[in-house]
C-alpha atoms as a PDB file:
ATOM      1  CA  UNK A   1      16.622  -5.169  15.354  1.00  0.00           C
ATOM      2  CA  UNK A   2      13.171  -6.240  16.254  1.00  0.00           C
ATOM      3  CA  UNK A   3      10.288  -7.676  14.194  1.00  0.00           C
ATOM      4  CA  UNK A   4       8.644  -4.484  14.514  1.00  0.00           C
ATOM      5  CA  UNK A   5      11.608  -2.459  13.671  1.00  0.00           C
ATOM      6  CA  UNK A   6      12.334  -4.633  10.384  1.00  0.00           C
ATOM      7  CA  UNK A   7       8.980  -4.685   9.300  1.00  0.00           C
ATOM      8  CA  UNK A   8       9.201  -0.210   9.619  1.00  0.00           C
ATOM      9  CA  UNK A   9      12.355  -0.760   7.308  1.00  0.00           C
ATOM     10  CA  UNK A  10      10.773  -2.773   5.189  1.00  0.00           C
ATOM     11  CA  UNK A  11       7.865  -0.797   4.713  1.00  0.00           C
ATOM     12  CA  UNK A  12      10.511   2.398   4.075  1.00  0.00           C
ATOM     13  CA  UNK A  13      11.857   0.756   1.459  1.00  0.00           C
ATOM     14  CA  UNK A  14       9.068  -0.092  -0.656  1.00  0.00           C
ATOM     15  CA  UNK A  15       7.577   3.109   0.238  1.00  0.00           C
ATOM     16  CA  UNK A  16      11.036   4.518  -1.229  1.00  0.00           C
ATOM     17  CA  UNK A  17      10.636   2.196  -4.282  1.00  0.00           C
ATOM     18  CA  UNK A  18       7.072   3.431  -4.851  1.00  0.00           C
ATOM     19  CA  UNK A  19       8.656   7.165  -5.105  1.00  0.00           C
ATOM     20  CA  UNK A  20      10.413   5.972  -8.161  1.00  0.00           C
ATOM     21  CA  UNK A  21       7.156   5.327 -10.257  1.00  0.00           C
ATOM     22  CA  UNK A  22       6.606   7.562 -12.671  1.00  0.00           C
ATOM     23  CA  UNK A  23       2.958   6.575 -13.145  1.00  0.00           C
ATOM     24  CA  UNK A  24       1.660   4.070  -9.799  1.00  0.00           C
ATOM     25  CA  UNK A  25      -1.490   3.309 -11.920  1.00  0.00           C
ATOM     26  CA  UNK A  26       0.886   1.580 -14.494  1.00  0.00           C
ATOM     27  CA  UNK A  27       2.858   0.149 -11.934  1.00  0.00           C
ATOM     28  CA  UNK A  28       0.285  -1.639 -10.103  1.00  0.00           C
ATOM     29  CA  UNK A  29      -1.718  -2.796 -13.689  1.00  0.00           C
ATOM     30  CA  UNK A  30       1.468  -4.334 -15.135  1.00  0.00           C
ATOM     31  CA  UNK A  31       2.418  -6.130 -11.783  1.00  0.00           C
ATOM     32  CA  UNK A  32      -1.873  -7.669 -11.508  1.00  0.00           C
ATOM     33  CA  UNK A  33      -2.469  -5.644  -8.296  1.00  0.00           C
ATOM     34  CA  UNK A  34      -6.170  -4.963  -7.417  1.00  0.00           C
ATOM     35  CA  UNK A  35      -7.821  -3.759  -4.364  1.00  0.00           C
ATOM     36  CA  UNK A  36     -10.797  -2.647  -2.676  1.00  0.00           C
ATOM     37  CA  UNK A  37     -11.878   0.940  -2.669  1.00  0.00           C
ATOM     38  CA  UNK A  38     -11.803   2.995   0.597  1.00  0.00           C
ATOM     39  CA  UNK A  39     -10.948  -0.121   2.786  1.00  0.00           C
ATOM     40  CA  UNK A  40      -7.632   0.231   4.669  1.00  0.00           C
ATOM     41  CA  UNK A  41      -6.948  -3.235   5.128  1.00  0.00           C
ATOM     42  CA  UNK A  42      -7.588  -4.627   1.660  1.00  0.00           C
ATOM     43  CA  UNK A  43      -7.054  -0.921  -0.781  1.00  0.00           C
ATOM     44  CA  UNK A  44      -4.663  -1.620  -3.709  1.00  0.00           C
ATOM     45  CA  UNK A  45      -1.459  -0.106  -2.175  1.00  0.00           C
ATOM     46  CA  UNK A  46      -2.363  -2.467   1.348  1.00  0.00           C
ATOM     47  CA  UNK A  47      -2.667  -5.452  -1.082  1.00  0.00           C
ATOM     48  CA  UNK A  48       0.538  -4.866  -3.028  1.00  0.00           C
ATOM     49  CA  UNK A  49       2.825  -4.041   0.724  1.00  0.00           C
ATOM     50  CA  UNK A  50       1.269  -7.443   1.724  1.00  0.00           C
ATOM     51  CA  UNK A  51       2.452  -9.624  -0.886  1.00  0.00           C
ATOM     52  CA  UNK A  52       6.120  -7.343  -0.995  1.00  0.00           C
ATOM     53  CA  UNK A  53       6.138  -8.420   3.031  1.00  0.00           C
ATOM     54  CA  UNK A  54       5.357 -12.173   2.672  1.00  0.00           C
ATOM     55  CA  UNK A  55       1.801 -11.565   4.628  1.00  0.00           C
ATOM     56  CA  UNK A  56       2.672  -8.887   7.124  1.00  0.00           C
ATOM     57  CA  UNK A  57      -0.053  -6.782   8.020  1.00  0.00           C
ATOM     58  CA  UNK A  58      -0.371  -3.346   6.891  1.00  0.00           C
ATOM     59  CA  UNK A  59      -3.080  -0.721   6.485  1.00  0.00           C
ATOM     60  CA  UNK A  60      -2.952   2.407   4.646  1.00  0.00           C
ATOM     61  CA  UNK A  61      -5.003   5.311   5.864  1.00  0.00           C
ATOM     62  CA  UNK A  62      -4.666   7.014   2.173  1.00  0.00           C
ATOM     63  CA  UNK A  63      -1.564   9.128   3.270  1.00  0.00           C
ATOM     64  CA  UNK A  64       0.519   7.047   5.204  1.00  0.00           C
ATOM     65  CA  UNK A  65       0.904   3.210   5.576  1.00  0.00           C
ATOM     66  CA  UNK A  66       1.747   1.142   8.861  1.00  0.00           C
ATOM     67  CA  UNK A  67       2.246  -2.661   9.813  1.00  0.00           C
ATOM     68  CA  UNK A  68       1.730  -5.062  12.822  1.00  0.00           C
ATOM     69  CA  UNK A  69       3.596  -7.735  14.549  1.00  0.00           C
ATOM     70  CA  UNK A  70       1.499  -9.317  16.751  1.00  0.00           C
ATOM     71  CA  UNK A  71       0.115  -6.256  19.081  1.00  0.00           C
ATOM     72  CA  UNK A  72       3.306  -4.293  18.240  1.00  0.00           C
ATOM     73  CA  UNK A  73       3.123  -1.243  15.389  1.00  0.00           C
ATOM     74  CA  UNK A  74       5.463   0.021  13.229  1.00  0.00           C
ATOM     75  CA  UNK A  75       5.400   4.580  12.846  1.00  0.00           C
ATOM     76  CA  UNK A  76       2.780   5.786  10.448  1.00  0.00           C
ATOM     77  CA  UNK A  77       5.207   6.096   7.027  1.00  0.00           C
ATOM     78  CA  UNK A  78       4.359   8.850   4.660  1.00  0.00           C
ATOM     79  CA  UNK A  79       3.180   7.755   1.133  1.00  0.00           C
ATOM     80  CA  UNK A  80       5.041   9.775  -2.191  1.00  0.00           C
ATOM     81  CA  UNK A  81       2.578  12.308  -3.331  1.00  0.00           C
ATOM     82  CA  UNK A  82       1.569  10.536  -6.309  1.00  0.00           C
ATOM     83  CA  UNK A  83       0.483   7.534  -4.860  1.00  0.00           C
ATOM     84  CA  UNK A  84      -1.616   9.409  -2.313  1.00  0.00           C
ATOM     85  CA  UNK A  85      -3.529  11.145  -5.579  1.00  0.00           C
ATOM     86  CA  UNK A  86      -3.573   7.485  -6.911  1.00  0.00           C
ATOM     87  CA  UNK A  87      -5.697   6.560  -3.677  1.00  0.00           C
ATOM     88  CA  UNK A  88      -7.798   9.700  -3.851  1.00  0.00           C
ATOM     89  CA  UNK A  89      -8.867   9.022  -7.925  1.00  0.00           C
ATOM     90  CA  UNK A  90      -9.157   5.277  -7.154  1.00  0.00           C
ATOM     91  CA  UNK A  91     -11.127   5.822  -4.442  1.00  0.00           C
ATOM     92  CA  UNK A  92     -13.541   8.297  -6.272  1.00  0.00           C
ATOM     93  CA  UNK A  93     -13.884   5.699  -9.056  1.00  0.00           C
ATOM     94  CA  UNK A  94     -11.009   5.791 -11.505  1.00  0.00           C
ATOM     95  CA  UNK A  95      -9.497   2.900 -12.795  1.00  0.00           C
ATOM     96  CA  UNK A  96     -12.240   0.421 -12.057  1.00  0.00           C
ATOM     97  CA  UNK A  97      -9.871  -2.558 -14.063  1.00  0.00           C
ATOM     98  CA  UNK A  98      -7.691  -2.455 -10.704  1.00  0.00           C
ATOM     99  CA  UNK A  99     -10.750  -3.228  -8.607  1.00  0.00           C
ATOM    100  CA  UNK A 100     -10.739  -6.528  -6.740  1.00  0.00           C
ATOM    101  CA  UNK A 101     -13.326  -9.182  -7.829  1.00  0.00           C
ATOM    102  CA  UNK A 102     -14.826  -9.180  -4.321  1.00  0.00           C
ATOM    103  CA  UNK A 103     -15.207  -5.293  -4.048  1.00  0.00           C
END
């Protein structure tokens, strides 16, 4: 399996383990994950993948979230409802507590 290919699994995974949540705004308070609003690179549910992947790079587009090796990119993977309306109502300015310092 490739890096790019293991990085797509990985990214399934926690993507499957993020359909589980009951609640993703408790999920992400209780584990201290904060993000930037509207910012793909650095938006709560990029910062949490990151630190899950040991650093890989990811970006979610509010829908769907997708990682690099070098120049090579994993498939667009489809975010669980919920967490998408998590992204829209953090996004429109719920939950400012989950807001990084540098936002």
């Amino acid at each position: 399996m490739s890096k790019v290919e293991q990085l797509e699994s990985d990214i399934r995974e926690l993507v499957a383990e993020m359909d589980t949540w009951e609640d993703p705004y408790v999920e992400f308070y209780k584990r201290g994950v904060a993000g930037k609003r509207k910012c793909a690179d650095t938006c709560i549910v990029a910062n949490y993948l990151h630190v899950k992947l040991d650093g890989e790079r990811v970006q979610v587009d509010g829908k769907h979230v997708m990682g690099w090796v070098g120049f090579d990119d994993t498939e667009y993977v489809k975010l669980p409802d919920e967490v998408v309306q998590f992204i829209r109502d953090f996004d429109a300015g719920k939950h400012p507590e989950l807001v990084s310092a540098d936002n």
